[in-house]
Protein backbone atom coordinates (compact mmCIF):
# COMPACT_ATOMS: atom_id res chain seq x y z
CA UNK A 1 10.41 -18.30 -23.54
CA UNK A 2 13.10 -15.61 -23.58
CA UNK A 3 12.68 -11.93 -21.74
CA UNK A 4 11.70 -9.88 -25.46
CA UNK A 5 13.52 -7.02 -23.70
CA UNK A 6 14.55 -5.16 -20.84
CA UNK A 7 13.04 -3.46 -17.95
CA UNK A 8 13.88 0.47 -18.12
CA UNK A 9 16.33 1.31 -15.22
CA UNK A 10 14.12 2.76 -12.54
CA UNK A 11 15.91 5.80 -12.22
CA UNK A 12 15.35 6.55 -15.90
CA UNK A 13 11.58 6.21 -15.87
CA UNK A 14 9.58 8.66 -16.30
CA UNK A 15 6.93 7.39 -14.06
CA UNK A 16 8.11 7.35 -10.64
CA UNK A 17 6.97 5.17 -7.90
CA UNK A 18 6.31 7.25 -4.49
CA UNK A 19 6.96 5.57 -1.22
CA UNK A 20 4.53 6.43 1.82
CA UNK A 21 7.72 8.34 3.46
CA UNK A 22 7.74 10.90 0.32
CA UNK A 23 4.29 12.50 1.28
CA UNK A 24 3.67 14.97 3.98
CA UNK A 25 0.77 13.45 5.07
CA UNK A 26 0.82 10.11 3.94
CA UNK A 27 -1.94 9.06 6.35
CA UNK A 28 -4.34 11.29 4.18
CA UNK A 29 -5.29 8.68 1.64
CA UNK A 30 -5.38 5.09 3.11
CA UNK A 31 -5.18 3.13 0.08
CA UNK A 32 -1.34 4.57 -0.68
CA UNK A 33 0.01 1.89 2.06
CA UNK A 34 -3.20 -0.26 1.20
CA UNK A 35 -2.19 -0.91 -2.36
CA UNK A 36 1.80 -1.39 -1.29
CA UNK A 37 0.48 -3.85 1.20
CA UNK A 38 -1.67 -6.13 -0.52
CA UNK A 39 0.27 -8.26 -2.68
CA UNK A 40 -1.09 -9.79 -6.17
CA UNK A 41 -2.76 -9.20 -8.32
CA UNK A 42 -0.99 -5.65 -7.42
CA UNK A 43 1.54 -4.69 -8.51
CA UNK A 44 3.19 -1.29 -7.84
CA UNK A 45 4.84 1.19 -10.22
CA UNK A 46 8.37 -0.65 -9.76
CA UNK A 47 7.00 -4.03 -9.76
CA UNK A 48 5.31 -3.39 -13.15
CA UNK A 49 7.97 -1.61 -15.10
CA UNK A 50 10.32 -4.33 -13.97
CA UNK A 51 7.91 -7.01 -15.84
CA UNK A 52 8.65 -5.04 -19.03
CA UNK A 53 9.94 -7.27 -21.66
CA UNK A 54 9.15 -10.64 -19.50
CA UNK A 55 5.32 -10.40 -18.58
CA UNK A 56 5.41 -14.25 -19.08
CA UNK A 57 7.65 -14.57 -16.17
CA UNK A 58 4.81 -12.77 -13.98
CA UNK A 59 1.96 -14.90 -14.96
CA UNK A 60 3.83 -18.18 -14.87
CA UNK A 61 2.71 -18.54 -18.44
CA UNK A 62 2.90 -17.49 -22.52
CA UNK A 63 -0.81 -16.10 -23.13
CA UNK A 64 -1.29 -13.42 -25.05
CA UNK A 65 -1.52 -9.91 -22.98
CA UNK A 66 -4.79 -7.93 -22.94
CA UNK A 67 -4.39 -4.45 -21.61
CA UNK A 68 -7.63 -2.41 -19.75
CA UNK A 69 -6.40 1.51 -18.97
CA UNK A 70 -8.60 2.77 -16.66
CA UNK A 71 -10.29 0.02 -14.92
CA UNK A 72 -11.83 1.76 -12.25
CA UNK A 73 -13.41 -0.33 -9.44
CA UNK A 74 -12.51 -3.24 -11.91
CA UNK A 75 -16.12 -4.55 -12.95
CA UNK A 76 -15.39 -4.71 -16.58
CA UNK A 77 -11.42 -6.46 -16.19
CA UNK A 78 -12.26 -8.83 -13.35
CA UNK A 79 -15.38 -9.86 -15.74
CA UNK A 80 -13.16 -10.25 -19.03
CA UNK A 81 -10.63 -11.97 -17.28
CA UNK A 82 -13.94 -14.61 -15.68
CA UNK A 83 -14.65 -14.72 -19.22
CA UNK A 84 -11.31 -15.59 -20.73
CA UNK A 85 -9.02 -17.06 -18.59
CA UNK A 86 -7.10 -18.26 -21.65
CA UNK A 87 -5.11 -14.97 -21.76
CA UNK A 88 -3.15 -12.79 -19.60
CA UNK A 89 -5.16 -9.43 -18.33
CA UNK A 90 -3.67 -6.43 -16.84
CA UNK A 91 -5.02 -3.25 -15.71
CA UNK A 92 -3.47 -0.03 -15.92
CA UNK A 93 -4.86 2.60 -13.06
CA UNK A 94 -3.30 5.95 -11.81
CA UNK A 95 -5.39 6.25 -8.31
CA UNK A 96 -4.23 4.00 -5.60
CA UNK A 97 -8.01 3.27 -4.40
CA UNK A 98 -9.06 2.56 -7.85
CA UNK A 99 -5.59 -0.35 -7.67
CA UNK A 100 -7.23 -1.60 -4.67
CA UNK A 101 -11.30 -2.18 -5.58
CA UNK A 102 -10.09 -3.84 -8.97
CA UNK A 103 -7.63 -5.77 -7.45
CA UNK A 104 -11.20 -6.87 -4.71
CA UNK A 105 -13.15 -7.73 -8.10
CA UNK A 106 -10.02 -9.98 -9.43
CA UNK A 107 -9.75 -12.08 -6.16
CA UNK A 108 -13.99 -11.96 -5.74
CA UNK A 109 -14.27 -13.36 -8.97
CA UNK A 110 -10.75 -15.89 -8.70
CA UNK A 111 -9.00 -14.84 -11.55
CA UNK A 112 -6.18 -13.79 -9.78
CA UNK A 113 -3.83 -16.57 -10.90
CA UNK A 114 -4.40 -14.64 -14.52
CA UNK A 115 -5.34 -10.64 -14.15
CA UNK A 116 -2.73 -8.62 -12.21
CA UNK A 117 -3.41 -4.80 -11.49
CA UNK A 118 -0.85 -1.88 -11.50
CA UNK A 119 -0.52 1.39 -10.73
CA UNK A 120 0.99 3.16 -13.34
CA UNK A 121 0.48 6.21 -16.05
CA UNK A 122 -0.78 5.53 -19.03
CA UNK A 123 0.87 7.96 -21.07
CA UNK A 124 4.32 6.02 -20.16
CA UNK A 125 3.25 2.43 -21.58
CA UNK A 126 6.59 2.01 -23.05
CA UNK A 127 8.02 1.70 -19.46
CA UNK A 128 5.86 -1.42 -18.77
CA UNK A 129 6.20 -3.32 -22.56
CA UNK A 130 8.15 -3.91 -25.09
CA UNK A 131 6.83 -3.17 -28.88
CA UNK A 132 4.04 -5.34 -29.93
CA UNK A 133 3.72 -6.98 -26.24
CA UNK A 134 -0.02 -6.07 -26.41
CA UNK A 135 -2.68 -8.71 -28.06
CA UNK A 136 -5.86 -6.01 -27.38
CA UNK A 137 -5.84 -3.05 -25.69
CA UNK A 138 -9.06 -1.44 -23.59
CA UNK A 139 -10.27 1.78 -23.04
CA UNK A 140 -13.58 2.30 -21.34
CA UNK A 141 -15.15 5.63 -20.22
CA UNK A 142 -11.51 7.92 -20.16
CA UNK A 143 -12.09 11.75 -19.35
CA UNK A 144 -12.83 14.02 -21.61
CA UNK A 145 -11.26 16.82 -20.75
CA UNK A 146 -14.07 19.10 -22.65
CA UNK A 147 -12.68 22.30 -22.41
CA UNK A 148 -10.63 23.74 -25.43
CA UNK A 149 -7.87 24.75 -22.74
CA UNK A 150 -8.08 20.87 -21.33
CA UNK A 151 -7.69 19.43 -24.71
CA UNK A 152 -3.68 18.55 -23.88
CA UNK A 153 -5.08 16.31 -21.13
CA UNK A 154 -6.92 14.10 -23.84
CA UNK A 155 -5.67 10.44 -23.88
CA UNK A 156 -6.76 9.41 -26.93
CA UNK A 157 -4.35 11.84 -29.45
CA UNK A 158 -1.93 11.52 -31.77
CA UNK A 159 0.98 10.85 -28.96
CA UNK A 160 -0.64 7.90 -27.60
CA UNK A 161 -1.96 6.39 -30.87
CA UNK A 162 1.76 6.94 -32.22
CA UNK A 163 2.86 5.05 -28.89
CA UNK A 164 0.16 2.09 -29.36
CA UNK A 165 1.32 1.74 -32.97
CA UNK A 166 4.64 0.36 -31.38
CA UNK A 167 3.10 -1.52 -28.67
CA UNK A 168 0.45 -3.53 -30.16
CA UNK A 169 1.40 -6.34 -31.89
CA UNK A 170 0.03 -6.68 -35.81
CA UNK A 171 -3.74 -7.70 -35.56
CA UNK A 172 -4.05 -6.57 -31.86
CA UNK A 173 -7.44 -4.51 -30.99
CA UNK A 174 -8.34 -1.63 -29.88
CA UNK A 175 -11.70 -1.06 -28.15
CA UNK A 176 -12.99 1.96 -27.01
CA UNK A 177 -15.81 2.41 -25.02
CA UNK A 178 -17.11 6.25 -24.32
CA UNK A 179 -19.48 8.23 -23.10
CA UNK A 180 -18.42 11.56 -25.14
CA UNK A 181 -18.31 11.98 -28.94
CA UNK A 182 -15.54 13.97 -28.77
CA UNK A 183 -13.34 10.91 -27.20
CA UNK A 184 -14.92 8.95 -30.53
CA UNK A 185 -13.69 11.99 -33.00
CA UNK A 186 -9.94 12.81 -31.48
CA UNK A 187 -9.61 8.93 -31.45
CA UNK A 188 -10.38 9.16 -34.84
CA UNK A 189 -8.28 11.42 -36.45
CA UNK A 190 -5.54 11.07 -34.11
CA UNK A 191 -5.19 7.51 -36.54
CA UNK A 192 -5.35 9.37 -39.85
CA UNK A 193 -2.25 8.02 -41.92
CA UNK A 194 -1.72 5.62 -38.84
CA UNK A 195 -1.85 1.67 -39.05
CA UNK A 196 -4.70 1.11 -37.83
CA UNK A 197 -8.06 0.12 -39.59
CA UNK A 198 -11.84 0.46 -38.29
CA UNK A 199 -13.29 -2.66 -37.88
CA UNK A 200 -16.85 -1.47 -36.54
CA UNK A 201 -18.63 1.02 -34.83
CA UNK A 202 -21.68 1.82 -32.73
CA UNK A 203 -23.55 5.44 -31.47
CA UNK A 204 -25.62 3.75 -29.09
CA UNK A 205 -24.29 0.57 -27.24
CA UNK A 206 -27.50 0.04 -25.80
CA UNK A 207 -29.74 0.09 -28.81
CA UNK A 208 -27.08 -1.35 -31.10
CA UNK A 209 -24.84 -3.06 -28.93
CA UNK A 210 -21.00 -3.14 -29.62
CA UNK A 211 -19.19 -3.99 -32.15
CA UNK A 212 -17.61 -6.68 -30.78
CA UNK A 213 -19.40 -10.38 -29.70
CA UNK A 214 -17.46 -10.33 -26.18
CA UNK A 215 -18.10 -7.71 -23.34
CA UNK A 216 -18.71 -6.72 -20.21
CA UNK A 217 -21.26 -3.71 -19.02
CA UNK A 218 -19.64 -1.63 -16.61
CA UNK A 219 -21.16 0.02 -13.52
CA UNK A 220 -20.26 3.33 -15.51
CA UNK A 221 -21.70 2.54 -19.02
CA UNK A 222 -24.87 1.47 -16.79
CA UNK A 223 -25.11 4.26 -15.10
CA UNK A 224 -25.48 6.65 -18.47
CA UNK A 225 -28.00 3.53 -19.61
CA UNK A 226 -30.37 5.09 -16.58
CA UNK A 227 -30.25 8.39 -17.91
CA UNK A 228 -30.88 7.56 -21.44
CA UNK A 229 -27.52 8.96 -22.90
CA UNK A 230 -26.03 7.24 -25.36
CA UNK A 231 -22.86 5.77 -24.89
CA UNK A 232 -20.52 5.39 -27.97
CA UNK A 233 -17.82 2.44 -29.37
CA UNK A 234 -14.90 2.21 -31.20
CA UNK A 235 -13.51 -0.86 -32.49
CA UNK A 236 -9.69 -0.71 -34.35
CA UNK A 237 -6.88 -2.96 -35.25
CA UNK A 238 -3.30 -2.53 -35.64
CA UNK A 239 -3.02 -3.71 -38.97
CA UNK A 240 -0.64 -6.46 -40.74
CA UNK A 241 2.18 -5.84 -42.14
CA UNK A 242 6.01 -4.75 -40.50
CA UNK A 243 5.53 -5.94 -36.33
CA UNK A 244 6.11 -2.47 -34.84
């Protein structure tokens, strides 16, 4: 299959890959030569921005592409990806030791051949794919930000809905797993007017379950299980109609 676009020059990104040799101290966090080091499933900033527009050519395959922001120590992608090796998975992660424990979960749990891991900024998707590159995107536990003064820092707004409006392709999903309301309320206005249509919802994962068939509990959501707080679900899709 053909490259559906090109990678963004990589001194036009916005998201720019740092080197060990442009920190002071770059001795001060292990994992920054760690993660450069290890090889796939990671990728680095460069590495993933150049897959933009040919993720097929990474994997070695056409599958359709799910997306996990935030993956953490990778419980919840390395156990999708177990689950359904039929697809492509990538994670998107911003802290280099975060890059490295998923990319331990892909290769303890051999999915490695599928699941890649990169560290990049998820409020610059558009520098890793190409509109409507995404099958289902996955969002569990972002921060909050709870503060009125913080509320800039929020993910899930009107920015990045408008952005995933391009990127997922018509009929992709959109599930969002939280442990704050208000994540679950700017989520859901920021779609107001927006493509995007509520296929189910749940207040309490634990007593309801989600509203999806298919998941994975993830050392966070368990964690909130243990101190009887509810944890909350979203479940969207881009909708038919004009691809994006």
């Amino acid at each position: 299959m053909e490259r559906r676009g090109s990678p963004i020059p990589r001194e036009q990104r916005r998201f720019q890959d740092r080197l060990p040799e442009d920190f002071l101290h770059p001795d001060l966090n292990p994992y920054l030569k760690i993660h450069r080091a290890w090889g796939r499933p990671v990728l680095t900033a460069d590495e993933a921005a150049d897959c933009r527009g040919g993720w097929h050519e990474e994997f070695g395959r056409e599958a359709p592409l799910h997306v996990e922001i935030g993956p953490g120590n990778g419980f919840f992608l390395s156990g999708m990806a177990a689950q359904h090796p039929e697809w492509n998975w990538l994670g998107v992660e911003i802290r280099y030791k975060r890059v490295v424990l998923t990319a331990r979960k892909l290769r303890g749990a051999v999915v490695e051949d599928h699941a890649r891991i990169c560290r990049y900024d998820a409020n610059y998707l558009g520098e890793l794919f190409c509109p409507g590159d995404i099958a289902a995107l996955y969002i569990n536990h972002p921060d909050p930000w709870p503060k009125d003064r913080q509320a800039k820092n929020r993910l899930l707004g009107p920015e990045f809905v408008h952005l995933l409006e391009e990127l997922l392709a018509p009929g992709a999903e959109l599930r969002l797993k939280t442990d704050h309301l208000i994540n679950v309320e700017g989520l859901s206005k920021a779609i107001e007017g927006r493509p995007f249509e509520l296929l189910g919802r749940s207040d309490d994962v634990r007593g309801q379950g989600t509203p999806w068939v298919d998941d994975v509990v993830t050392n966070y959501q368990r964690k909130f299980y243990e101190k009887g707080l509810p944890v909350y679900a979203v479940w969207l899709r881009r909708m038919l109609g004009t691809p994006p």
